[in-house]
N, C-alpha and C. Protein backbone atom coordinates (compact mmCIF):
# COMPACT_ATOMS: atom_id res chain seq x y z
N UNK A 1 0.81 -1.20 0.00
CA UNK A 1 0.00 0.00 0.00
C UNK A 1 0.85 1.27 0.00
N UNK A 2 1.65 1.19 0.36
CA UNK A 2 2.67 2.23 0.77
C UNK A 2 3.18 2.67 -0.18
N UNK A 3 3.77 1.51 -1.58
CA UNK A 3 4.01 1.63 -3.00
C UNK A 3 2.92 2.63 -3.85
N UNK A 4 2.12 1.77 -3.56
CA UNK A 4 1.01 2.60 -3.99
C UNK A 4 0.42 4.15 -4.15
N UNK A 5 0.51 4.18 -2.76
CA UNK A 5 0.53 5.89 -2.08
C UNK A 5 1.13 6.29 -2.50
N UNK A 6 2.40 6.00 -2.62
CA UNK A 6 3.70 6.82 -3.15
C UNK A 6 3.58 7.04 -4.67
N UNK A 7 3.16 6.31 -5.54
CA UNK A 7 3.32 6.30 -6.61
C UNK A 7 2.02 7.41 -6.92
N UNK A 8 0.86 7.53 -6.52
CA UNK A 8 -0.45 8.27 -6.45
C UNK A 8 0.24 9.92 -6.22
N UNK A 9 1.34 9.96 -5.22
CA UNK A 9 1.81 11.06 -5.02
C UNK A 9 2.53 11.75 -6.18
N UNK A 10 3.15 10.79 -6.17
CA UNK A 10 4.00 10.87 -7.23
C UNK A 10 3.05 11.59 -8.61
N UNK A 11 2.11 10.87 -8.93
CA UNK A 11 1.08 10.85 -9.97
C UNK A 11 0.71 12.68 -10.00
N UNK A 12 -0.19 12.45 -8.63
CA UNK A 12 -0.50 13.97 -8.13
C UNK A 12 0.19 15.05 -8.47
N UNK A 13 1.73 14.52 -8.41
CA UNK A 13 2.75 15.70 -8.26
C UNK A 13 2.90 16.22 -9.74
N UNK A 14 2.96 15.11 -10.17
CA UNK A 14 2.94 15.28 -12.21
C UNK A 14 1.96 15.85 -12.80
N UNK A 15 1.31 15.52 -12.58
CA UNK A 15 -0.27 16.08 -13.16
C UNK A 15 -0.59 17.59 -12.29
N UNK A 16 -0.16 17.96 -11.19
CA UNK A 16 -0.03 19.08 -10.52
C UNK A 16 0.93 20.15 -11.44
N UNK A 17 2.21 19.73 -11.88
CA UNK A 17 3.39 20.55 -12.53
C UNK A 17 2.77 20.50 -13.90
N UNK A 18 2.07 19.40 -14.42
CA UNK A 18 1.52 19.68 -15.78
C UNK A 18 0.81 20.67 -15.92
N UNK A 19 -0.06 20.84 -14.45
CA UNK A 19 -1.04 21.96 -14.98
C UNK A 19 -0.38 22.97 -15.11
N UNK A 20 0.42 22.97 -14.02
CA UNK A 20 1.05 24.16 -13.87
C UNK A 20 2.08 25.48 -15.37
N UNK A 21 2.74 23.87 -15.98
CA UNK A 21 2.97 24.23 -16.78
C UNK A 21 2.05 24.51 -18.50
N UNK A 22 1.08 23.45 -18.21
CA UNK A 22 0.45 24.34 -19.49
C UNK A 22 -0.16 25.43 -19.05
N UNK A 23 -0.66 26.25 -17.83
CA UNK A 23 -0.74 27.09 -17.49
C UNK A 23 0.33 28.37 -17.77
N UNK A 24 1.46 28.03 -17.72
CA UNK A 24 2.37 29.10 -18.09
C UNK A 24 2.77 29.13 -19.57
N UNK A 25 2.36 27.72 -20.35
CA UNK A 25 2.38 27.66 -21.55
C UNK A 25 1.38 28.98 -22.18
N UNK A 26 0.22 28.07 -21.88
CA UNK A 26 -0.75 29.43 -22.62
C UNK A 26 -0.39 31.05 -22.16
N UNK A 27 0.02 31.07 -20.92
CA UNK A 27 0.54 32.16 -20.80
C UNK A 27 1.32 32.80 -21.76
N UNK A 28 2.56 32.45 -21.76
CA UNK A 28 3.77 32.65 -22.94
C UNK A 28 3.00 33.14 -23.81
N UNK A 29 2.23 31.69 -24.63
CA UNK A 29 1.32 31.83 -25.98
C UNK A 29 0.87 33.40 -25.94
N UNK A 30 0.19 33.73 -25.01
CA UNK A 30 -0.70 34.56 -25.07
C UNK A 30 0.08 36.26 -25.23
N UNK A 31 1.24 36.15 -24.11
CA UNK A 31 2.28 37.43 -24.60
C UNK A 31 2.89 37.01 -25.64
N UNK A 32 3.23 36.10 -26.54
CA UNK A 32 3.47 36.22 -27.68
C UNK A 32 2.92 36.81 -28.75
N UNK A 33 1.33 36.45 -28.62
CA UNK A 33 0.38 37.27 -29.55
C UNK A 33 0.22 38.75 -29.00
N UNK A 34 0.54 38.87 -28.24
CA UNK A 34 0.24 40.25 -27.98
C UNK A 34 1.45 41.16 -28.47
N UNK A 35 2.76 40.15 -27.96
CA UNK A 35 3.87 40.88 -28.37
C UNK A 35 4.52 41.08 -30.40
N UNK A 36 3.24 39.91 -30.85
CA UNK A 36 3.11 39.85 -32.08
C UNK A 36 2.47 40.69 -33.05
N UNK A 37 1.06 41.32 -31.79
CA UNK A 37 0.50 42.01 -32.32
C UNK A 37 1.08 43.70 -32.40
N UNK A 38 2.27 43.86 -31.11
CA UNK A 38 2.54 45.10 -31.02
C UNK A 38 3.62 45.11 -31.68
N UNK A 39 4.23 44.13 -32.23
CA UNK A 39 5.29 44.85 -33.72
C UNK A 39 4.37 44.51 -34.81
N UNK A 40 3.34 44.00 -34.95
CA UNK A 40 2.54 44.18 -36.01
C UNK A 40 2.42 45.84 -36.59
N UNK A 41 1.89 46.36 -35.22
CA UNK A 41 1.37 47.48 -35.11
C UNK A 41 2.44 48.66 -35.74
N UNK A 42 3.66 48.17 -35.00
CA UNK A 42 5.19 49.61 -34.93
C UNK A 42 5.56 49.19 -36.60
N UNK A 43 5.68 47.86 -37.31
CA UNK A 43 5.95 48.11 -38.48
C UNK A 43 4.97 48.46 -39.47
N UNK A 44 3.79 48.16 -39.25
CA UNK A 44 2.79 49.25 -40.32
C UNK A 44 2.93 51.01 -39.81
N UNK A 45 3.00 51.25 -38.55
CA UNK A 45 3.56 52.75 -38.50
C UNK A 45 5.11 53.11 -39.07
N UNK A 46 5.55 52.37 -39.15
CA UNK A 46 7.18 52.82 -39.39
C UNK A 46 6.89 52.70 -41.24
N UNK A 47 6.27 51.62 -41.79
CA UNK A 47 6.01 51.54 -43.13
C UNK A 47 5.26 52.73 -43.64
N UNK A 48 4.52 53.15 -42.82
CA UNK A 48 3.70 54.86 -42.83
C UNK A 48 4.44 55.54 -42.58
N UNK A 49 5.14 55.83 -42.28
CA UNK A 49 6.39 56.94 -41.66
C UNK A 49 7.20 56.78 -43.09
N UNK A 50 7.88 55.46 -43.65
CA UNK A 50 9.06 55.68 -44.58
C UNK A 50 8.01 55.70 -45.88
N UNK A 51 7.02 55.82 -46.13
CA UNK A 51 6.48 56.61 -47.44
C UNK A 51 5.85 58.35 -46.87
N UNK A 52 5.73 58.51 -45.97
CA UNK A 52 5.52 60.03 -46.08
C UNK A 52 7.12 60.48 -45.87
N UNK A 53 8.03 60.14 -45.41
CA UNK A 53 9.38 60.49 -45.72
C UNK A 53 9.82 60.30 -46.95
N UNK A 54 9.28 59.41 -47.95
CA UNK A 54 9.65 59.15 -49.40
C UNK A 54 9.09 60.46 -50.18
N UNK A 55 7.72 60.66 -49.13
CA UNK A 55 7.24 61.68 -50.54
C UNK A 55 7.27 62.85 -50.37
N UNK A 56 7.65 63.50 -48.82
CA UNK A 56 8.70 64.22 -48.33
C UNK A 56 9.82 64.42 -49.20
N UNK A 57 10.49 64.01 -49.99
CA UNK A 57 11.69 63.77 -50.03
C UNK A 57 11.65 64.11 -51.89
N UNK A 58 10.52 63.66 -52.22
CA UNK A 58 9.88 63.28 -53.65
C UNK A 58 9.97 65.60 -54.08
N UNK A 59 9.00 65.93 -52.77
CA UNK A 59 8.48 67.20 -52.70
C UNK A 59 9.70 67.75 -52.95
N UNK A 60 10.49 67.53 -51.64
CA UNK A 60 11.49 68.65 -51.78
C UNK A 60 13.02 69.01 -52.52
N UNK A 61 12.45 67.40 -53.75
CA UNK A 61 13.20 67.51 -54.46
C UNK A 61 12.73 68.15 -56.05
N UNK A 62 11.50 68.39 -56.13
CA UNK A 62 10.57 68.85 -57.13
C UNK A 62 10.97 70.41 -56.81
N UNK A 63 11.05 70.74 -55.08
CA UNK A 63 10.88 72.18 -55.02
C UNK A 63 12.51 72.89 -54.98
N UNK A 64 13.38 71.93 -55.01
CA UNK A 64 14.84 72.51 -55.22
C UNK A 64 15.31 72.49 -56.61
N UNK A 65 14.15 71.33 -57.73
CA UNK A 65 14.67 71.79 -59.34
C UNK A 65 14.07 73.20 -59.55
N UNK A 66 12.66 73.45 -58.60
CA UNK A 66 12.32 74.78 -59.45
C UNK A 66 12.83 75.49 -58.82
N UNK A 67 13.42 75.91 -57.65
CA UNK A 67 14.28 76.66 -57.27
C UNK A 67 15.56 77.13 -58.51
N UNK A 68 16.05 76.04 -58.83
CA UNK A 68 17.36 75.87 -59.76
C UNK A 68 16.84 76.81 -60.84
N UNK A 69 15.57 76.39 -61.39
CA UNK A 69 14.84 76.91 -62.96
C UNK A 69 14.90 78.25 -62.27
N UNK A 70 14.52 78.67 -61.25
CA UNK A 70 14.25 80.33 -61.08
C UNK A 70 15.24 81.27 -60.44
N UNK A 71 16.43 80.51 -60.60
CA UNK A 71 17.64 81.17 -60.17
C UNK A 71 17.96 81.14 -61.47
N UNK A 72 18.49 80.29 -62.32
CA UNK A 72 18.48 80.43 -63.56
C UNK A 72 17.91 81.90 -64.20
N UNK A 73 16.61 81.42 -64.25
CA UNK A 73 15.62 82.71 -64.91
C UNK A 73 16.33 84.14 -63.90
N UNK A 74 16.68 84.02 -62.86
CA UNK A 74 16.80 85.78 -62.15
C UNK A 74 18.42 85.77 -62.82
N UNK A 75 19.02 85.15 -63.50
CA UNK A 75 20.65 85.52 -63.21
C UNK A 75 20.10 85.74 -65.07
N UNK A 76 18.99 85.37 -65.88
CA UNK A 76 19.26 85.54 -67.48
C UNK A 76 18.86 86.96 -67.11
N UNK A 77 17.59 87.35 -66.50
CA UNK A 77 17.59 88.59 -65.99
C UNK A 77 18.24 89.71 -65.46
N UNK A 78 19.01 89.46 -64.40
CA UNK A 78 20.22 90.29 -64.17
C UNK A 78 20.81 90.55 -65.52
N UNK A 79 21.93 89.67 -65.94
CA UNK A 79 22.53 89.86 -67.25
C UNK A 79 22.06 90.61 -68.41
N UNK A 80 20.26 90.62 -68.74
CA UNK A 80 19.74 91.31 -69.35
C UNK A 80 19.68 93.32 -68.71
N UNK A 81 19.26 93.07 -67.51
CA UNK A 81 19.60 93.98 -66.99
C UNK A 81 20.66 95.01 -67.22
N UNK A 82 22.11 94.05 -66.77
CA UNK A 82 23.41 94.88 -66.59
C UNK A 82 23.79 95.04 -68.24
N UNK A 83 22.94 94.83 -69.04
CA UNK A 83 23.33 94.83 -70.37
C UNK A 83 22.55 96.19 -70.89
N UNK A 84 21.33 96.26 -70.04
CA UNK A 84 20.66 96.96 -70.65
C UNK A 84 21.43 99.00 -70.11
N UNK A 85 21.99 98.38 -68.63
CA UNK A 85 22.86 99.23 -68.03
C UNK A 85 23.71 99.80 -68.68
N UNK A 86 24.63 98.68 -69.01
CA UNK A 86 25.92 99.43 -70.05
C UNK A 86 25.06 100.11 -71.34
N UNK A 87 23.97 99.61 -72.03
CA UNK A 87 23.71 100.54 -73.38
C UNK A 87 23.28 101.80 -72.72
N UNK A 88 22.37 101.97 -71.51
CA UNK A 88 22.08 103.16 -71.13
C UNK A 88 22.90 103.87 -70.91
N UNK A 89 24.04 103.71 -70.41
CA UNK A 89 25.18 104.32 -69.79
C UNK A 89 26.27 105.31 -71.44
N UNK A 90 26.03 103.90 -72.33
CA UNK A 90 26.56 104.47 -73.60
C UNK A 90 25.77 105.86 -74.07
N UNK A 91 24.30 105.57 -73.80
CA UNK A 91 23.51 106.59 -74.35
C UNK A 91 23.78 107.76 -73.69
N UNK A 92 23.93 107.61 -72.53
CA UNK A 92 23.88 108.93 -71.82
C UNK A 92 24.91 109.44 -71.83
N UNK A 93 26.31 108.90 -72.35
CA UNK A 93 27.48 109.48 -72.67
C UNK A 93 27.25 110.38 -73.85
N UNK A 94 26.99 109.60 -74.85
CA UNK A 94 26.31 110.28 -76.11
C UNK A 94 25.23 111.17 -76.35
N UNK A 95 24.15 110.90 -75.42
CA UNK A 95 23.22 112.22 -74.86
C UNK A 95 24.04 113.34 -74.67
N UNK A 96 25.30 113.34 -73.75
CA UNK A 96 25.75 114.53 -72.86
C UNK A 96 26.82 115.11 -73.99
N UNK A 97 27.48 114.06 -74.83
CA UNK A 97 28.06 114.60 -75.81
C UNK A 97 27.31 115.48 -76.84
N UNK A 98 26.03 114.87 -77.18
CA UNK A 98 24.80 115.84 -78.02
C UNK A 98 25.11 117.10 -77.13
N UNK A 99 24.91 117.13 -75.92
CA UNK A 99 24.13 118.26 -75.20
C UNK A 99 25.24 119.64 -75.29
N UNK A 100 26.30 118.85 -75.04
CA UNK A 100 27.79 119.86 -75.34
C UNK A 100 27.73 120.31 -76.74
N UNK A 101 27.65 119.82 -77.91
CA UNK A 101 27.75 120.23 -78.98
C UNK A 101 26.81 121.31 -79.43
N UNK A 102 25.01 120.92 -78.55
CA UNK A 102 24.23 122.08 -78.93
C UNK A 102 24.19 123.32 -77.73
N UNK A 103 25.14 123.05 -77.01
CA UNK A 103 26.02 124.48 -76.41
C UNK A 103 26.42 124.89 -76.50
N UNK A 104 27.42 124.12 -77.38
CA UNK A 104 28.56 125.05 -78.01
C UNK A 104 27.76 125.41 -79.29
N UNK A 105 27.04 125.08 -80.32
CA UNK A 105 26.50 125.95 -81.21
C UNK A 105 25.21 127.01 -80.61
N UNK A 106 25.00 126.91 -79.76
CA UNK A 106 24.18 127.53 -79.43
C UNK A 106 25.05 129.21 -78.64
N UNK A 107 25.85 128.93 -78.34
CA UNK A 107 26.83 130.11 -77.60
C UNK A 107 27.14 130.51 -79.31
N UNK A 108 27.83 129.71 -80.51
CA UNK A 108 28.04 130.30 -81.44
C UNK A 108 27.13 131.24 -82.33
N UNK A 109 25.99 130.53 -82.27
CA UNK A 109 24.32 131.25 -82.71
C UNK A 109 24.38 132.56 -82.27
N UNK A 110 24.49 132.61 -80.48
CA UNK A 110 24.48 133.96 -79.74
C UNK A 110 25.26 135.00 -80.26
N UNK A 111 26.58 134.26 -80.45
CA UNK A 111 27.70 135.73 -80.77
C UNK A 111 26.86 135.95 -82.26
């Protein structure tokens, strides 16, 4: 009988740690899915994050060619400008040269 008992204990004791452990089994299981579900979660945000950084990136590279095109366009401008400078500058040499000549005929007119 004593065999017996012992072995019943024994039994008890097994089937006691079994529970125990599929108890911590499903446990595990269960932070696994959860911990499955919360990088589920961080890589569809991070996959949302690296396309608005793509198109971020898309933008502000659209807005530094037209930058380029309209620095371009202000420097054909300038140049048109400082061009238009020097002919004015010619003219007004040549204006002031006119202006001397009809001074001096004009003082000659007088006498």
């Amino acid at each position: 009988q004593s065999f017996v008992g012992s072995v019943r204990c024994v039994q008890e004791t097994v089937e006691t740690d079994n529970s125990n452990l599929s108890k911590e089994k499903a446990q595990l299981i269960a932070d696994l899915k959860k911990q499955t579900e919360k990088l589920t979660e961080i890589t569809a945000a991070n996959d949302k994050t690296q396309r608005e950084l793509q198109e971020l990136q898309k933008n502000y590279k659209e807005k530094e060619e037209i930058l380029a095109q309209l620095k371009a366009q202000l420097q054909e401008k300038e140049n048109a400008f400082k061009a238009i400078e020097v002919e004015n500058g010619g003219m007004s040499k040549k204006i002031s040269e006119a202006d001397i000549q009809i001074e001096a005929l004009n003082i000659k007119v007088q006498k």
